[in-house]
PDB file of N, CA and C in Angstrom:
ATOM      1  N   UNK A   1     125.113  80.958 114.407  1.00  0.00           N
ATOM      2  CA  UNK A   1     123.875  81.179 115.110  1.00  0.00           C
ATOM      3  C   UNK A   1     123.133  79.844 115.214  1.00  0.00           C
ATOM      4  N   UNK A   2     122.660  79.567 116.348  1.00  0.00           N
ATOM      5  CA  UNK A   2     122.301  78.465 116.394  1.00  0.00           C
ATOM      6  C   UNK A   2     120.587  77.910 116.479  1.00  0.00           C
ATOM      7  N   UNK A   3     119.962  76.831 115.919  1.00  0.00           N
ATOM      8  CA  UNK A   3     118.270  77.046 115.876  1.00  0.00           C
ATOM      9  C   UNK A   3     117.942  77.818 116.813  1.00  0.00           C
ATOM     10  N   UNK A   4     117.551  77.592 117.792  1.00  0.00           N
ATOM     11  CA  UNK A   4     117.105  78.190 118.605  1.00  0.00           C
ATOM     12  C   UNK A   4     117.391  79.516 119.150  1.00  0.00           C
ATOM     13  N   UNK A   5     118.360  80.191 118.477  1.00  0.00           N
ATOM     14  CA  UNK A   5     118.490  81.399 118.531  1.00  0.00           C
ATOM     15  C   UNK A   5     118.089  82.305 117.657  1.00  0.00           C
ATOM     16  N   UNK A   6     117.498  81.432 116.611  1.00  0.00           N
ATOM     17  CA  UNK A   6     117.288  81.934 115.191  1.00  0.00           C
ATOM     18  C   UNK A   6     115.110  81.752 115.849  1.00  0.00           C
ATOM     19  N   UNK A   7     115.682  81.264 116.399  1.00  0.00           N
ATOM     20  CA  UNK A   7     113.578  80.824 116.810  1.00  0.00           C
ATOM     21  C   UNK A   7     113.329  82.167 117.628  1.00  0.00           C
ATOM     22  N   UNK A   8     114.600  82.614 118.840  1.00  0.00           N
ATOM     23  CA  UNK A   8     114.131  83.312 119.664  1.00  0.00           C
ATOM     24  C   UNK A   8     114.218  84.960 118.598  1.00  0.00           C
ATOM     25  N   UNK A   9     114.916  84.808 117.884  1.00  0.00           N
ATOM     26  CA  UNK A   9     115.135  86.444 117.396  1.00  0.00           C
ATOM     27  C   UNK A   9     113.552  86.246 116.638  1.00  0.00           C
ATOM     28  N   UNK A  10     113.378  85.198 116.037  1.00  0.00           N
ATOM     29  CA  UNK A  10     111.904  85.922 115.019  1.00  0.00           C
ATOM     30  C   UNK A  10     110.606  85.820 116.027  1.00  0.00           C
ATOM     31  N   UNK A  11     110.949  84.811 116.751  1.00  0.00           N
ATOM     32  CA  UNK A  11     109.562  85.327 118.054  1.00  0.00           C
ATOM     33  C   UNK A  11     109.798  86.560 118.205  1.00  0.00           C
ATOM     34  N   UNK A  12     110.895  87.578 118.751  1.00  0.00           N
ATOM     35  CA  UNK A  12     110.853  88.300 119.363  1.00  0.00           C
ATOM     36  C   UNK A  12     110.367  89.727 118.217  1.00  0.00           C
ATOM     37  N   UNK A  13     110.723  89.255 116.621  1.00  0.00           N
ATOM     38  CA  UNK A  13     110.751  90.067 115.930  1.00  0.00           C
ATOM     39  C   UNK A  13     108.893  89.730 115.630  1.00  0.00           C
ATOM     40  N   UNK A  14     108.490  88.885 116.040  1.00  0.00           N
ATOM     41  CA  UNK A  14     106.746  88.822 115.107  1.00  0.00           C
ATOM     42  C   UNK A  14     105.753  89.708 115.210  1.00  0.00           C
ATOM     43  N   UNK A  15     106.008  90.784 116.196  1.00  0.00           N
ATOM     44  CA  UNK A  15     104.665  91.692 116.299  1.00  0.00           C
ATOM     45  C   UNK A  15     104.987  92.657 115.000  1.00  0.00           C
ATOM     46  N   UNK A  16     106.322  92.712 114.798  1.00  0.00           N
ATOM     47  CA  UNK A  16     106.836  94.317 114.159  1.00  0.00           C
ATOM     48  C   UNK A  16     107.319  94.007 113.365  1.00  0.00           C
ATOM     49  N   UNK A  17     107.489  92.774 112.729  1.00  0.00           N
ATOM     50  CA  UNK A  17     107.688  92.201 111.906  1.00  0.00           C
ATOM     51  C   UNK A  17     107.063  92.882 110.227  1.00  0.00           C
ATOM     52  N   UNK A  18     106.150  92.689 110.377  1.00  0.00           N
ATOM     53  CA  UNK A  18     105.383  93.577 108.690  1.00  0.00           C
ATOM     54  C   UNK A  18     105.877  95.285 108.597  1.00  0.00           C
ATOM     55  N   UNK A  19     105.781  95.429 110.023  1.00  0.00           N
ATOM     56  CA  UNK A  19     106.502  97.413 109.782  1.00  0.00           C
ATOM     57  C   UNK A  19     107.621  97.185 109.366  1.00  0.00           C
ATOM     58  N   UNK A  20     108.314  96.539 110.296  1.00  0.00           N
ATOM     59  CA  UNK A  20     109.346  97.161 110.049  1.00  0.00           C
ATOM     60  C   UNK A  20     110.565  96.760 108.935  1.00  0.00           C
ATOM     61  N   UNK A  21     109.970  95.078 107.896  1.00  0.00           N
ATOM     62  CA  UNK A  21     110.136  94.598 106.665  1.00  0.00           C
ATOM     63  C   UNK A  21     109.251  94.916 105.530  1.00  0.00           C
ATOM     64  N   UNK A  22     108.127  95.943 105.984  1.00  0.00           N
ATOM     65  CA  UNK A  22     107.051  96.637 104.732  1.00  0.00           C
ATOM     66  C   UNK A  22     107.578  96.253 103.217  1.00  0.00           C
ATOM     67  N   UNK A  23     108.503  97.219 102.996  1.00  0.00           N
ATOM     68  CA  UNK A  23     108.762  97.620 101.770  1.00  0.00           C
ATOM     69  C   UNK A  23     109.439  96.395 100.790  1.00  0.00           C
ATOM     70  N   UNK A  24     110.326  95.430 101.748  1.00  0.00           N
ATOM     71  CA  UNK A  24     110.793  94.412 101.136  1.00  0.00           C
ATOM     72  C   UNK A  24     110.191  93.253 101.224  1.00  0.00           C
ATOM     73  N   UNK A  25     109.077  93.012 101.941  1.00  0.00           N
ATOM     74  CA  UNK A  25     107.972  92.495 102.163  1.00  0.00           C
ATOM     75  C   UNK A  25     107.223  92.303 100.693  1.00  0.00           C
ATOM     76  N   UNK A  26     106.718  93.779 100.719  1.00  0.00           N
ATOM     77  CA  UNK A  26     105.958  94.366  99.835  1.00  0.00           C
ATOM     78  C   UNK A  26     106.652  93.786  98.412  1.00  0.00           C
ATOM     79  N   UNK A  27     107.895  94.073  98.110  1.00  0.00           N
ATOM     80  CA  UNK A  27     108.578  93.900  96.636  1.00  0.00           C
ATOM     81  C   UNK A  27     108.559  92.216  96.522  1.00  0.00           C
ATOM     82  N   UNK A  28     109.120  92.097  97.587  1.00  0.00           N
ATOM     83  CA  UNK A  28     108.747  90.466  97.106  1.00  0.00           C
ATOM     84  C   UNK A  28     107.706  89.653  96.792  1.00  0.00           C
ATOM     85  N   UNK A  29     106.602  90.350  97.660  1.00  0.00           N
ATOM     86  CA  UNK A  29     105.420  89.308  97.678  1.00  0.00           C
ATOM     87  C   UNK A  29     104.836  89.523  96.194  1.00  0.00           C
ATOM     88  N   UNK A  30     104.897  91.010  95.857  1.00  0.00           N
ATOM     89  CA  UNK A  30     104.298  91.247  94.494  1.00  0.00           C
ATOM     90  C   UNK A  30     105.169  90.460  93.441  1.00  0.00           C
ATOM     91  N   UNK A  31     106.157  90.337  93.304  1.00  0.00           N
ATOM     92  CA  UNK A  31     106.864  89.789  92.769  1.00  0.00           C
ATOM     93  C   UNK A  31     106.648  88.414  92.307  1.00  0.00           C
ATOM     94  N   UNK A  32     106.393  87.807  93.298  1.00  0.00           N
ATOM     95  CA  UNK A  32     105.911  86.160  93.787  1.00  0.00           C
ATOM     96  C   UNK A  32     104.198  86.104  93.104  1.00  0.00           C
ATOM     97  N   UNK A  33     103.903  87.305  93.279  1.00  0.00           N
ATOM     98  CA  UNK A  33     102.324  86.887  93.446  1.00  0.00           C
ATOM     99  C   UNK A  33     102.191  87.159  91.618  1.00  0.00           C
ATOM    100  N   UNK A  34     103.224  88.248  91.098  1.00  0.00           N
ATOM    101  CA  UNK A  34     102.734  88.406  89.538  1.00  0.00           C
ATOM    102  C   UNK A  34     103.434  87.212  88.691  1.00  0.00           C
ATOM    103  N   UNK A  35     104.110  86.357  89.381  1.00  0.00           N
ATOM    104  CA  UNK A  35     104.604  84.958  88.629  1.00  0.00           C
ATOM    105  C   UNK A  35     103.800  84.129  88.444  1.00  0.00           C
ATOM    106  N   UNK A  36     102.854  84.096  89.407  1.00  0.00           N
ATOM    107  CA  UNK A  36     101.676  82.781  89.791  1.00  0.00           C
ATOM    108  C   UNK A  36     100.806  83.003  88.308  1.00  0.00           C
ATOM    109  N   UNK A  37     100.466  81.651  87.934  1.00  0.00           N
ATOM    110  CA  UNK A  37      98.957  82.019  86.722  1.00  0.00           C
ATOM    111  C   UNK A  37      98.488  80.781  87.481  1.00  0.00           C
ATOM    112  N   UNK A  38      97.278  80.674  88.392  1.00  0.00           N
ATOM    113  CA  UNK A  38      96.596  79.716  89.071  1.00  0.00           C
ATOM    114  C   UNK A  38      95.233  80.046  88.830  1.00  0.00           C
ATOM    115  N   UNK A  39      94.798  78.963  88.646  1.00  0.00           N
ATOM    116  CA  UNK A  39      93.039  78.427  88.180  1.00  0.00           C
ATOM    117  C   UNK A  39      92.434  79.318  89.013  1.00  0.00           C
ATOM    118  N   UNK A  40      92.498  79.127  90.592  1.00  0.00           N
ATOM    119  CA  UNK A  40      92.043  78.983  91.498  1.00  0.00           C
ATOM    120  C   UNK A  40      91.654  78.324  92.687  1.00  0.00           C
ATOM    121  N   UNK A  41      92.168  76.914  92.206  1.00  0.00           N
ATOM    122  CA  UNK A  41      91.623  75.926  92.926  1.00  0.00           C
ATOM    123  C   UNK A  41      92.562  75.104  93.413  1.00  0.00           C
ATOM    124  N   UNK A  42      93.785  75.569  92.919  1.00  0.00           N
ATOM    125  CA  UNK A  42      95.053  74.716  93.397  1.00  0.00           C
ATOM    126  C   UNK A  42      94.838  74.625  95.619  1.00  0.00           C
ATOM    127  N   UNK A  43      95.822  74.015  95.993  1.00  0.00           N
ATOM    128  CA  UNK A  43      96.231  74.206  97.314  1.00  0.00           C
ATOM    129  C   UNK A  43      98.079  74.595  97.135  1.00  0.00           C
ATOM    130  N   UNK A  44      98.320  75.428  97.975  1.00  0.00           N
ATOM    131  CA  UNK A  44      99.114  76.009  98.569  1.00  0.00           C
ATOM    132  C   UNK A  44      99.984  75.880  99.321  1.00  0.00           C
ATOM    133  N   UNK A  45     100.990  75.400  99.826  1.00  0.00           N
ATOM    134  CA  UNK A  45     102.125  75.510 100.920  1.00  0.00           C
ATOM    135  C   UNK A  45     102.959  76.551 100.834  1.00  0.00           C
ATOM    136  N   UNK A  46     102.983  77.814 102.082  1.00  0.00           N
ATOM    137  CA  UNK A  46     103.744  78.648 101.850  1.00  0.00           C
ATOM    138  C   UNK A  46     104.882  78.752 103.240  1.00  0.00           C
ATOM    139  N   UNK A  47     106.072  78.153 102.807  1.00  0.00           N
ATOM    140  CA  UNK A  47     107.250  78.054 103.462  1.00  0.00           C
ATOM    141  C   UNK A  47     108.086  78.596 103.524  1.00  0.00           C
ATOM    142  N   UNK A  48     108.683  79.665 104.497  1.00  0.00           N
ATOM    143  CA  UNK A  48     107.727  80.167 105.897  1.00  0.00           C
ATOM    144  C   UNK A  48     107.291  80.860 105.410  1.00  0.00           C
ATOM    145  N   UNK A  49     105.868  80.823 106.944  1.00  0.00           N
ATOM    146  CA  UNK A  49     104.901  81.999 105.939  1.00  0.00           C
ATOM    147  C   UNK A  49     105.003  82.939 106.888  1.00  0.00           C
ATOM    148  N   UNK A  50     105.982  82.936 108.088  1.00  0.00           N
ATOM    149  CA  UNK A  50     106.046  84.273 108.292  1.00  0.00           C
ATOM    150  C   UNK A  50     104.858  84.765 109.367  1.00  0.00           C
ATOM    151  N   UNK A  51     104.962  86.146 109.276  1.00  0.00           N
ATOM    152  CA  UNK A  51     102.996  86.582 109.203  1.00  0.00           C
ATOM    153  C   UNK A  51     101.790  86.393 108.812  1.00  0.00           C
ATOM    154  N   UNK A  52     102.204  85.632 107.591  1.00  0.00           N
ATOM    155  CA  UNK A  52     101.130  84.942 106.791  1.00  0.00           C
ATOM    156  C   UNK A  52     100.559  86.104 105.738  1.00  0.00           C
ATOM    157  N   UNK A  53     101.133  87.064 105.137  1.00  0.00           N
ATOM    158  CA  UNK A  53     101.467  88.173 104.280  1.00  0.00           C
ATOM    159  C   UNK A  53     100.813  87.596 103.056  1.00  0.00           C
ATOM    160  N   UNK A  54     101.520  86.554 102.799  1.00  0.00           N
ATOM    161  CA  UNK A  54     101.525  85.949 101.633  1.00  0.00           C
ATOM    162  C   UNK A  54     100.387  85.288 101.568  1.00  0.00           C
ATOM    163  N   UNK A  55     100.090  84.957 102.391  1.00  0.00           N
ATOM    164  CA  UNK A  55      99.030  84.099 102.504  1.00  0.00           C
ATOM    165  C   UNK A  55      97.667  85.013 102.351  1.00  0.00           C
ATOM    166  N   UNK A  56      97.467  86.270 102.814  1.00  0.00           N
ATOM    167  CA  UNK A  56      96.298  87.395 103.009  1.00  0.00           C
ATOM    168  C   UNK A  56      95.908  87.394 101.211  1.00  0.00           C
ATOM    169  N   UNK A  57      96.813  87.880 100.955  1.00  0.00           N
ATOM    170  CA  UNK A  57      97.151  88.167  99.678  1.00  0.00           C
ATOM    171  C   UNK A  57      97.221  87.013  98.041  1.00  0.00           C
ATOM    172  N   UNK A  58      97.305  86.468  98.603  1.00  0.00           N
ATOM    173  CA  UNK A  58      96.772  85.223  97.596  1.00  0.00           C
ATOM    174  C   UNK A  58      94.813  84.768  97.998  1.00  0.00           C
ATOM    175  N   UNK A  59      94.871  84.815  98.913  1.00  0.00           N
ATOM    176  CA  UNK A  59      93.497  84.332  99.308  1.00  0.00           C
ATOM    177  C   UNK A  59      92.478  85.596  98.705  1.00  0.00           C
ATOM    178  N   UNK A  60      92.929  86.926  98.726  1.00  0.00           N
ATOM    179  CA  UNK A  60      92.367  88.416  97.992  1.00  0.00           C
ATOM    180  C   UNK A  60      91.970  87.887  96.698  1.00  0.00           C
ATOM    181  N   UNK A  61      93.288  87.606  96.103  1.00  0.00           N
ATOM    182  CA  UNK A  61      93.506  87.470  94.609  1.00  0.00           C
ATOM    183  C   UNK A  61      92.512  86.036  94.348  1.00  0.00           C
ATOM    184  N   UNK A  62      92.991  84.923  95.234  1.00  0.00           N
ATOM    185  CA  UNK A  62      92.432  84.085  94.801  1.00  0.00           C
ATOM    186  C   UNK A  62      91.226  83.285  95.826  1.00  0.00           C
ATOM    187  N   UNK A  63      89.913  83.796  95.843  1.00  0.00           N
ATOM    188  CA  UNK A  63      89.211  83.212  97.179  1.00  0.00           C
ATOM    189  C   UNK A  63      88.870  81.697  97.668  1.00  0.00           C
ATOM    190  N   UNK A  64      89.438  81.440  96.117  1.00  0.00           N
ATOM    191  CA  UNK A  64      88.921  79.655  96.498  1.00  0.00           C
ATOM    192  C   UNK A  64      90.086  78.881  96.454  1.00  0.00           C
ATOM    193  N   UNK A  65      91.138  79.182  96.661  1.00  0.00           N
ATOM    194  CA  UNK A  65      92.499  78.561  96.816  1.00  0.00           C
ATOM    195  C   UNK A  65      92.456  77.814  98.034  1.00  0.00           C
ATOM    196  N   UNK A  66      93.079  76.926  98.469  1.00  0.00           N
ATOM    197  CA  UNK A  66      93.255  76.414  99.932  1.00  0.00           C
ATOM    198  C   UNK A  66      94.763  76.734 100.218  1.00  0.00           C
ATOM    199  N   UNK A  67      95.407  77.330 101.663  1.00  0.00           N
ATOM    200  CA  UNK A  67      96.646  78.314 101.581  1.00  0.00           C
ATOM    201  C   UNK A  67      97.006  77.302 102.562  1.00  0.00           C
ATOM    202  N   UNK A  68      98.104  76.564 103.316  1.00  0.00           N
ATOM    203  CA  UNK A  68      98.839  76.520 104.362  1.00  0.00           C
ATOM    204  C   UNK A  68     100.216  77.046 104.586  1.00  0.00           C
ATOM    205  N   UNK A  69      99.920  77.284 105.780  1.00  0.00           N
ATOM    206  CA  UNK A  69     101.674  77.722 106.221  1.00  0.00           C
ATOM    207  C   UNK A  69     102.459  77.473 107.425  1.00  0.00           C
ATOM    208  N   UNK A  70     103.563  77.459 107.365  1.00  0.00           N
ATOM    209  CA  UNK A  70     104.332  76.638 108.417  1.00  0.00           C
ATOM    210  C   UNK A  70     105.431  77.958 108.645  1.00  0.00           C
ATOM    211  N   UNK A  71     105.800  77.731 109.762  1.00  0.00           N
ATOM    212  CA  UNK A  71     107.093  78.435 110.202  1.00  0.00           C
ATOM    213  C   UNK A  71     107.737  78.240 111.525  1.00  0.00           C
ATOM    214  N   UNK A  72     109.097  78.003 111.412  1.00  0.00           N
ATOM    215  CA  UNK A  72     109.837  77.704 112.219  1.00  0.00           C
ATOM    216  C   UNK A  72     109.408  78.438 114.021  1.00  0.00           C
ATOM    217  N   UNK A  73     109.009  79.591 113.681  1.00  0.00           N
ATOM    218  CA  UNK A  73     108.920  80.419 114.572  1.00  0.00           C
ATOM    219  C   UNK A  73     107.555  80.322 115.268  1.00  0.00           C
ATOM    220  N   UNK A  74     107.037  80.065 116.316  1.00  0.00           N
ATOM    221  CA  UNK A  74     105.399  80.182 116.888  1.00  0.00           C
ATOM    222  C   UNK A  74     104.853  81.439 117.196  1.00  0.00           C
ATOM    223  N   UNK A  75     105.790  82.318 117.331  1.00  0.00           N
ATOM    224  CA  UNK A  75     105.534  84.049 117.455  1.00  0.00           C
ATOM    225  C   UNK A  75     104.865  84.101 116.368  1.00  0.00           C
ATOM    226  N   UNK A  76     105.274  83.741 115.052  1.00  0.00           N
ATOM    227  CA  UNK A  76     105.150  84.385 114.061  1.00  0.00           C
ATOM    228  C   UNK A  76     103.828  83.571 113.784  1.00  0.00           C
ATOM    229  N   UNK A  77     103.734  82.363 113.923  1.00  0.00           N
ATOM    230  CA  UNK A  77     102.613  81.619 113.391  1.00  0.00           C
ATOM    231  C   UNK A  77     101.207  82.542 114.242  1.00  0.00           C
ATOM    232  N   UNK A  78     101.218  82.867 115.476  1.00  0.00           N
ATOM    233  CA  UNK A  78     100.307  83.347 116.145  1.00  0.00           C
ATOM    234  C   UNK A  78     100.084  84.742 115.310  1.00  0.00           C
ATOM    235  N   UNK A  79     100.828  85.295 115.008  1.00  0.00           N
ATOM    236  CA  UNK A  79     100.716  86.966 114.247  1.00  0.00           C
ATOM    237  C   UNK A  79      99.904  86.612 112.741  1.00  0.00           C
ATOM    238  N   UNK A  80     100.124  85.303 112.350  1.00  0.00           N
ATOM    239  CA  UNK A  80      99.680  84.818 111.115  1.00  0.00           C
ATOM    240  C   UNK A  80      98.197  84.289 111.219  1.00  0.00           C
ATOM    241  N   UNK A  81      97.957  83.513 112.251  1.00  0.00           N
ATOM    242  CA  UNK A  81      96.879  83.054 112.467  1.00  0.00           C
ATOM    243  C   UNK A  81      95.402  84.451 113.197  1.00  0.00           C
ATOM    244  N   UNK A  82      96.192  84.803 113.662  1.00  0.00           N
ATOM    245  CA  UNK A  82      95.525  86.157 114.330  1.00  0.00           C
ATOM    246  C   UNK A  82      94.860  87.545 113.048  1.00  0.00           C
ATOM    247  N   UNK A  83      96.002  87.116 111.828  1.00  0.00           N
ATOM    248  CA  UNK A  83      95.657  88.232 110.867  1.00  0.00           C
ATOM    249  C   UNK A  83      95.179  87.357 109.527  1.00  0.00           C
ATOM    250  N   UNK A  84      94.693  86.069 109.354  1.00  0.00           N
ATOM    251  CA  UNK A  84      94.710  86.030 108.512  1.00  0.00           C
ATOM    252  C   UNK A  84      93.431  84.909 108.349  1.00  0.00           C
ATOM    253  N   UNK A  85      92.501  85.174 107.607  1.00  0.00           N
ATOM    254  CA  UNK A  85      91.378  84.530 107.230  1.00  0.00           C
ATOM    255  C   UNK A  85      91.273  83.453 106.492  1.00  0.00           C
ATOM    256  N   UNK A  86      90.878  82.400 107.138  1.00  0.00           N
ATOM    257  CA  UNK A  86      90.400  81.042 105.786  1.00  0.00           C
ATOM    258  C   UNK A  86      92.006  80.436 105.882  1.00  0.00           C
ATOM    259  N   UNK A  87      92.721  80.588 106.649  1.00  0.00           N
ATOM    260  CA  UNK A  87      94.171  79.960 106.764  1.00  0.00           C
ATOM    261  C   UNK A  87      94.324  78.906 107.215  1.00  0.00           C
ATOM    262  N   UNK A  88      95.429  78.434 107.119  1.00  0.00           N
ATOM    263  CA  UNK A  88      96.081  77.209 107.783  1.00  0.00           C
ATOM    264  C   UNK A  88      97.168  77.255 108.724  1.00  0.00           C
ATOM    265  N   UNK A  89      97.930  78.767 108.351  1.00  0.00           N
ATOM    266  CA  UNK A  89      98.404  79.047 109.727  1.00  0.00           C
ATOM    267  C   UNK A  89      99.305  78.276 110.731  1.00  0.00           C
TER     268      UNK A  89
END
């Protein structure tokens, strides 16, 4: 599979992306998120961020964190930036 085919499937996957990966979404991020022991004040790079899932969800837990995120995909960055507050997106 080649980049750019791998760019066009997750554009195409970014609206439906959180439905329809919920649950494994869900297991991982908790997963990820009950490893962390952070002050609060750290900064963040979350690679890829996808929807920016991860990113909602740390910023909950932690409000004064600074979060960025990158992803291969611009579908997805727009679904991230669109849902997600105080981001970097």
């Amino acid at each position: 599979m080649s980049k750019n085919s791998v760019i066009r499937e997750y554009d195409r996957l970014a609206e439906q992306y959180d439905r329809r990966w919920a649950k494994y979404s869900d297991a991982t991020i908790q997963s990820v998120m009950g490893g962390l022991r952070l002050a609060g004040r750290e900064t963040i790079l979350d690679v890829p961020c996808g929807t920016g899932e991860l990113v909602k969800r740390l910023l909950v837990r932690w409000p004064s964190i600074r979060v960025s995120g990158v992803d291969i995909s611009e579908r997805m960055l727009t679904v991230a930036a669109s849902q997600t507050i105080r981001s970097s997106c």
